[in-house]
Protein backbone atom coordinates (compact mmCIF):
# COMPACT_ATOMS: atom_id res chain seq x y z
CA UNK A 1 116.77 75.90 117.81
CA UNK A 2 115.66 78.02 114.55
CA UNK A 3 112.57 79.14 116.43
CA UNK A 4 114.41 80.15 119.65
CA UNK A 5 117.07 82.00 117.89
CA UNK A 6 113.97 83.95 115.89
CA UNK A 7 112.14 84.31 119.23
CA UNK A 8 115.35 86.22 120.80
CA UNK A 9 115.64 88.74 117.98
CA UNK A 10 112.13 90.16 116.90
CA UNK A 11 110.02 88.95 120.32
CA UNK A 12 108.04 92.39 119.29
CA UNK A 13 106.12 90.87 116.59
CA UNK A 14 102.58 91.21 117.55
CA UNK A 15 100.63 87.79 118.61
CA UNK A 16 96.90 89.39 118.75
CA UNK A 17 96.55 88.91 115.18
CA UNK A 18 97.91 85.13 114.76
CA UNK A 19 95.66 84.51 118.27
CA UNK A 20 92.40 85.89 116.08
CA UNK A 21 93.32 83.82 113.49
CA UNK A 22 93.72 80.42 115.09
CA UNK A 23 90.55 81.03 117.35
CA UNK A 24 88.44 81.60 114.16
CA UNK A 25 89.75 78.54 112.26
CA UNK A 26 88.82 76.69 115.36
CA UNK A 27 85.38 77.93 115.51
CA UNK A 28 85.17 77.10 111.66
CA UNK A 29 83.76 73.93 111.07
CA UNK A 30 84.64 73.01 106.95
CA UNK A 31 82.18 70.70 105.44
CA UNK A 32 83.57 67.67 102.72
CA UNK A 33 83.41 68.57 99.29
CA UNK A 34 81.37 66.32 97.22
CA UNK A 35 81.31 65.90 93.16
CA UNK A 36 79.16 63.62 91.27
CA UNK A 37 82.03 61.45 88.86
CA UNK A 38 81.01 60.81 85.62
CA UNK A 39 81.38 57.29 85.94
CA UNK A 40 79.52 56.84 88.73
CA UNK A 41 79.75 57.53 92.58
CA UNK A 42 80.89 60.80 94.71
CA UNK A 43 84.41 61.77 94.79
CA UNK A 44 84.52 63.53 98.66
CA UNK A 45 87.33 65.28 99.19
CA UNK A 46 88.20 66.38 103.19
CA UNK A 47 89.36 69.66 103.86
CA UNK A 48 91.67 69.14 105.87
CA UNK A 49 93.61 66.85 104.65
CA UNK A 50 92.24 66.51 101.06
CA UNK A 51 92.49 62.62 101.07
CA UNK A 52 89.82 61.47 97.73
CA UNK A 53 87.85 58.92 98.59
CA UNK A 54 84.98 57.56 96.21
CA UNK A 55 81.71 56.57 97.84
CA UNK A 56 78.98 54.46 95.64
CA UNK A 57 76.89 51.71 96.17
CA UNK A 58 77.11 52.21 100.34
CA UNK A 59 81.14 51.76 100.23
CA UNK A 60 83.38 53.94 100.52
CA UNK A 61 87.25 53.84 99.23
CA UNK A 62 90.43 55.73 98.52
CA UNK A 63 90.40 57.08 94.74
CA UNK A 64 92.84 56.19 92.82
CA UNK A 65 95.80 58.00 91.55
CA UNK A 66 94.61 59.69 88.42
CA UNK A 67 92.40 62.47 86.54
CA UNK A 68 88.94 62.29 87.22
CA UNK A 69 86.34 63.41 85.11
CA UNK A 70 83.01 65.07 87.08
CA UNK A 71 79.11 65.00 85.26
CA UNK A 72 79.21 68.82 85.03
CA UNK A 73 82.52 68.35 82.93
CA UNK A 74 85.24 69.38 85.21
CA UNK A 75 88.07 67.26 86.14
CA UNK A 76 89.46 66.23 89.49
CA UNK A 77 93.39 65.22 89.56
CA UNK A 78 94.58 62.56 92.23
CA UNK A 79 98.20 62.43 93.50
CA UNK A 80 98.97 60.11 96.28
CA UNK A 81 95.65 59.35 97.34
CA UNK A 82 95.27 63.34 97.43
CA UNK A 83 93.11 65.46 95.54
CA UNK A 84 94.55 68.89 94.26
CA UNK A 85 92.42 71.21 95.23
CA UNK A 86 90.20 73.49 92.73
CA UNK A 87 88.91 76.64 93.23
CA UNK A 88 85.62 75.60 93.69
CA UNK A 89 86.71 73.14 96.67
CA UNK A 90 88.57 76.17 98.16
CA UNK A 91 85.05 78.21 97.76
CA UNK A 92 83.53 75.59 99.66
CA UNK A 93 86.29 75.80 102.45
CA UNK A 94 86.47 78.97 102.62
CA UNK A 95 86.83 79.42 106.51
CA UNK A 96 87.66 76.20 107.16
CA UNK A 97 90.60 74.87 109.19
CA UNK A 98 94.50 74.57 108.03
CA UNK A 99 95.21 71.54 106.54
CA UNK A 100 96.80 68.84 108.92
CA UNK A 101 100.37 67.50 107.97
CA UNK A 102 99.24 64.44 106.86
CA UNK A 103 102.90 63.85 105.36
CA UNK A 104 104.60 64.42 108.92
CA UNK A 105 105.94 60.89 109.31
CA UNK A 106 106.00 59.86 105.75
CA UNK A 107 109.57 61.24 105.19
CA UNK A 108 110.13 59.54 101.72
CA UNK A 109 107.56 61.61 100.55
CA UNK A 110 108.74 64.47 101.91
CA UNK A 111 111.96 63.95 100.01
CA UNK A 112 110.34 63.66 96.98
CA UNK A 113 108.82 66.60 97.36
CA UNK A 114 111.96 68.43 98.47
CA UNK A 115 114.05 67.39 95.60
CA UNK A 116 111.58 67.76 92.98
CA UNK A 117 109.81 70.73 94.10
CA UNK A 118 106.04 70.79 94.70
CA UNK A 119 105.96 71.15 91.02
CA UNK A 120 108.15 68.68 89.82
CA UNK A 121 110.64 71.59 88.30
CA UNK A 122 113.65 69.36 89.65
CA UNK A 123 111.70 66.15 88.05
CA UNK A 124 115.24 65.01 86.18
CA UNK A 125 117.85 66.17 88.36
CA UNK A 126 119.81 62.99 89.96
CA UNK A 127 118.70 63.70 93.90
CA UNK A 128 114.97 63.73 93.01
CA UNK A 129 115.42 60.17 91.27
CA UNK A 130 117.10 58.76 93.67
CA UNK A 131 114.45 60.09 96.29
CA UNK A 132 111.63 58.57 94.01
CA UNK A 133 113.36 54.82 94.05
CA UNK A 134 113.67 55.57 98.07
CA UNK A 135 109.82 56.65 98.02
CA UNK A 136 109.00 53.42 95.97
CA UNK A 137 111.07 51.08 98.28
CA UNK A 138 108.70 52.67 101.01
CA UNK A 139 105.91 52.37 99.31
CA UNK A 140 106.37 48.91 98.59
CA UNK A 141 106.88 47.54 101.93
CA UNK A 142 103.56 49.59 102.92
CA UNK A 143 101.68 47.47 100.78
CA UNK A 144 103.62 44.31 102.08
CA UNK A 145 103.03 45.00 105.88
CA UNK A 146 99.44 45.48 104.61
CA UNK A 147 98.95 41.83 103.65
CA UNK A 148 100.88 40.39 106.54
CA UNK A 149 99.97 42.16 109.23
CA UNK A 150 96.21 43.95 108.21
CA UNK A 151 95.46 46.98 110.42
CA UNK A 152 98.45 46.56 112.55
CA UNK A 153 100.84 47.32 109.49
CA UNK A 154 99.85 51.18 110.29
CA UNK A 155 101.64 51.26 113.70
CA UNK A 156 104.67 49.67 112.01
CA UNK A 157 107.15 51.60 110.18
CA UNK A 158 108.74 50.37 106.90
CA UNK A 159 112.63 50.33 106.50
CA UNK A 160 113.11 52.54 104.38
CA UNK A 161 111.41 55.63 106.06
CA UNK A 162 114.17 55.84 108.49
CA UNK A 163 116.73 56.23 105.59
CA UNK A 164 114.38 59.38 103.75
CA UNK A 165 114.44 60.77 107.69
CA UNK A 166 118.27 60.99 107.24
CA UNK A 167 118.07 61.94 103.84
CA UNK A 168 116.52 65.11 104.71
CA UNK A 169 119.21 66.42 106.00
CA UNK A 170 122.19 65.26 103.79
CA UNK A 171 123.28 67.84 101.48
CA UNK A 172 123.51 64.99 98.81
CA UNK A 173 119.65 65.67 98.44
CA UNK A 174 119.55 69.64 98.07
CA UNK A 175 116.28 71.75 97.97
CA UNK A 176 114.86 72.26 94.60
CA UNK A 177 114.85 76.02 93.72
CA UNK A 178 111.52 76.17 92.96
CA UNK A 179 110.80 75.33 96.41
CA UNK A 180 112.10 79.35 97.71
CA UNK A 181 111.57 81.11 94.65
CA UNK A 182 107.84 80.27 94.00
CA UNK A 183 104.98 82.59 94.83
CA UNK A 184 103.26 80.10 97.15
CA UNK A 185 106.30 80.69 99.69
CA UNK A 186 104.82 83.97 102.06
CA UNK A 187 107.98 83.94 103.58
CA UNK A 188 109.71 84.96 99.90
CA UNK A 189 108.60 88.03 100.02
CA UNK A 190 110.16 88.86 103.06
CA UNK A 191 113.57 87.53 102.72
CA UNK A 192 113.52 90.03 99.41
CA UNK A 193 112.61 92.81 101.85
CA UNK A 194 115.24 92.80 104.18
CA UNK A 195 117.95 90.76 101.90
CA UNK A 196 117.69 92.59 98.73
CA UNK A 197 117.40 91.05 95.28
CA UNK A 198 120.93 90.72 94.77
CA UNK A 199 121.71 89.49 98.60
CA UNK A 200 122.92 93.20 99.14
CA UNK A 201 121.98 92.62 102.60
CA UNK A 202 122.76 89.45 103.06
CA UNK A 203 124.94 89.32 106.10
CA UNK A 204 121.81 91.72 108.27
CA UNK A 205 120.42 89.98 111.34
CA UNK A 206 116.84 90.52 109.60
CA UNK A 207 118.38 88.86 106.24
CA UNK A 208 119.41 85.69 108.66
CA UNK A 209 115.72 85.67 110.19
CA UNK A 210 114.40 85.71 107.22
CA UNK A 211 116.17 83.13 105.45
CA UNK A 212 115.67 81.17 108.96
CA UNK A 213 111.59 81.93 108.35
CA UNK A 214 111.84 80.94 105.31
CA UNK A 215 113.36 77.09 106.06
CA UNK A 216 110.75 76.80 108.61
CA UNK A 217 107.95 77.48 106.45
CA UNK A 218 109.51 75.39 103.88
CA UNK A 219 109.66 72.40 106.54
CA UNK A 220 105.76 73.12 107.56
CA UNK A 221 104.74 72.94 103.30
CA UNK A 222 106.55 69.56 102.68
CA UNK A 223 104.13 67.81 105.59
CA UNK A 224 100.94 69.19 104.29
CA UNK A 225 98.76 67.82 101.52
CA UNK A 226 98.73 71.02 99.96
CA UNK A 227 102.44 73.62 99.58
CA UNK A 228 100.23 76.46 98.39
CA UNK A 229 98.46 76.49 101.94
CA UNK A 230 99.03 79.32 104.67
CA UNK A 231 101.25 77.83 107.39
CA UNK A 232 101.62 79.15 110.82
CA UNK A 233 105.53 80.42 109.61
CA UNK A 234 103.85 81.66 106.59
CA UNK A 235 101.28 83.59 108.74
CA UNK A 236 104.78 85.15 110.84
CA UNK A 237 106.34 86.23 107.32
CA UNK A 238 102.96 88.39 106.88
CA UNK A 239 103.05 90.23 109.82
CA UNK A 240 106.75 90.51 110.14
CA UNK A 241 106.56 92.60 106.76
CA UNK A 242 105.26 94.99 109.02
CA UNK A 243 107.57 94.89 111.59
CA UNK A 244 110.54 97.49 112.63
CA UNK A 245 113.09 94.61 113.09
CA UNK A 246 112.82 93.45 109.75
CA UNK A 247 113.60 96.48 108.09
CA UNK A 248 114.54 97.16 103.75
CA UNK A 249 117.52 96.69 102.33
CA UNK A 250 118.42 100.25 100.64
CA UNK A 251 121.73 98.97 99.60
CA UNK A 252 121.50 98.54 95.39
């Protein structure tokens, strides 16, 4: 509905740029990144999804949760199976395609990550300890289905995913701040732009795009395995910076 409503209003952004865009990340093939651990093995790291696994001896398995320490005397940190990328892996990716929402049906986590904002600013607050018991009920009854039912327990969904799906949306679980006011959101720029710091502007049809933008994009960063990545409503905030409908607030 957000997306139609946004298509009616500024259908003059431009799409030749966001085309050129997509068709080179296509093109782009990414390779893995690889690092030698200091305790032994390779840590490889996708980059597209940025799932760790640990390869040694001819096996190869998820890497657990955790800081790991490289031979050249780096460090590698772990979260959820999920390795936070350095700037040497994004040196090596450089190119490479968008990550994939690897959290799109995992809604607990998504929670998690909405109350407690991708950097756990909201870590105390009551909704985003409530969503971590909710994330550990559904984390729990992963593992279970994993005994009983071995590589069919991935088509099954747990019980408690359904109640994070609802979650979402209850204003019982609010946003944490950090989410809208960090400088990974591309759309935060914009919604300054055109709302003004103060919300001057806030009842302007470009302040309610914005804002709108902004939600989306905010939707796209809790599915992907890394928040500070470009999303395709991120890429829209860019170029609508530069477009007439979308135009400054001059109120002080």
């Amino acid at each position: 509905m957000a997306s139609r409503i946004l298509q009616s209003r500024w259908s003059r952004i431009g799409t030749a740029a966001l085309t050129a865009l997509l068709a080179a990340a296509c093109d782009a093939v990414a390779d893995n990144w690889r690092g030698e651990l200091e305790s032994g093995g390779t840590i490889v790291v996708d980059p597209g999804t940025h799932r760790a696994l640990r390869q040694d001896g001819g096996t190869t398995r998820q890497l657990w949760d955790g800081v790991h320490r490289l031979e050249d005397g780096s460090t590698v940190i772990v979260r959820d199976g999920v390795a936070v990328p350095t700037e040497e892996m994004y040196r090596a990716w450089a190119g490479g395609p968008t990550a994939s929402p690897i959290y799109a049906d995992r809604w607990c986590m998504q929670l998690v990550r909405k109350t407690c904002g991708f950097d756990d600013a909201c870590d105390t607050v009551a909704p985003c300890l409530q969503a971590r018991t909710l994330l550990a009920e559904a984390e729990r009854e992963r593992r279970d289905l994993a005994i009983t039912r071995g590589p069919a327990a991935d088509t099954v969904r747990s019980a408690t995913e359904p109640r994070c799906r609802q979650a979402l949306a209850d204003p019982a679980f609010p946003a944490c701040a950090s989410l809208t006011s960090g400088g990974d959101s591309r759309c935060r720029e914009l919604v300054l732009k055109v709302c003004g710091a103060k919300d001057a502007c806030a009842d302007s049809p470009a302040c309610d795009a914005a804002r709108q933008l902004q939600s989306l994009e905010t939707d796209e960063r809790l599915t992907v395995a890394d928040p500070a990545a470009l999303t395709g409503t991120g890429q829209q905030c860019l170029e609508a910076l530069h477009n007439d409908f979308f135009v400054a607030c001059d109120t002080p």
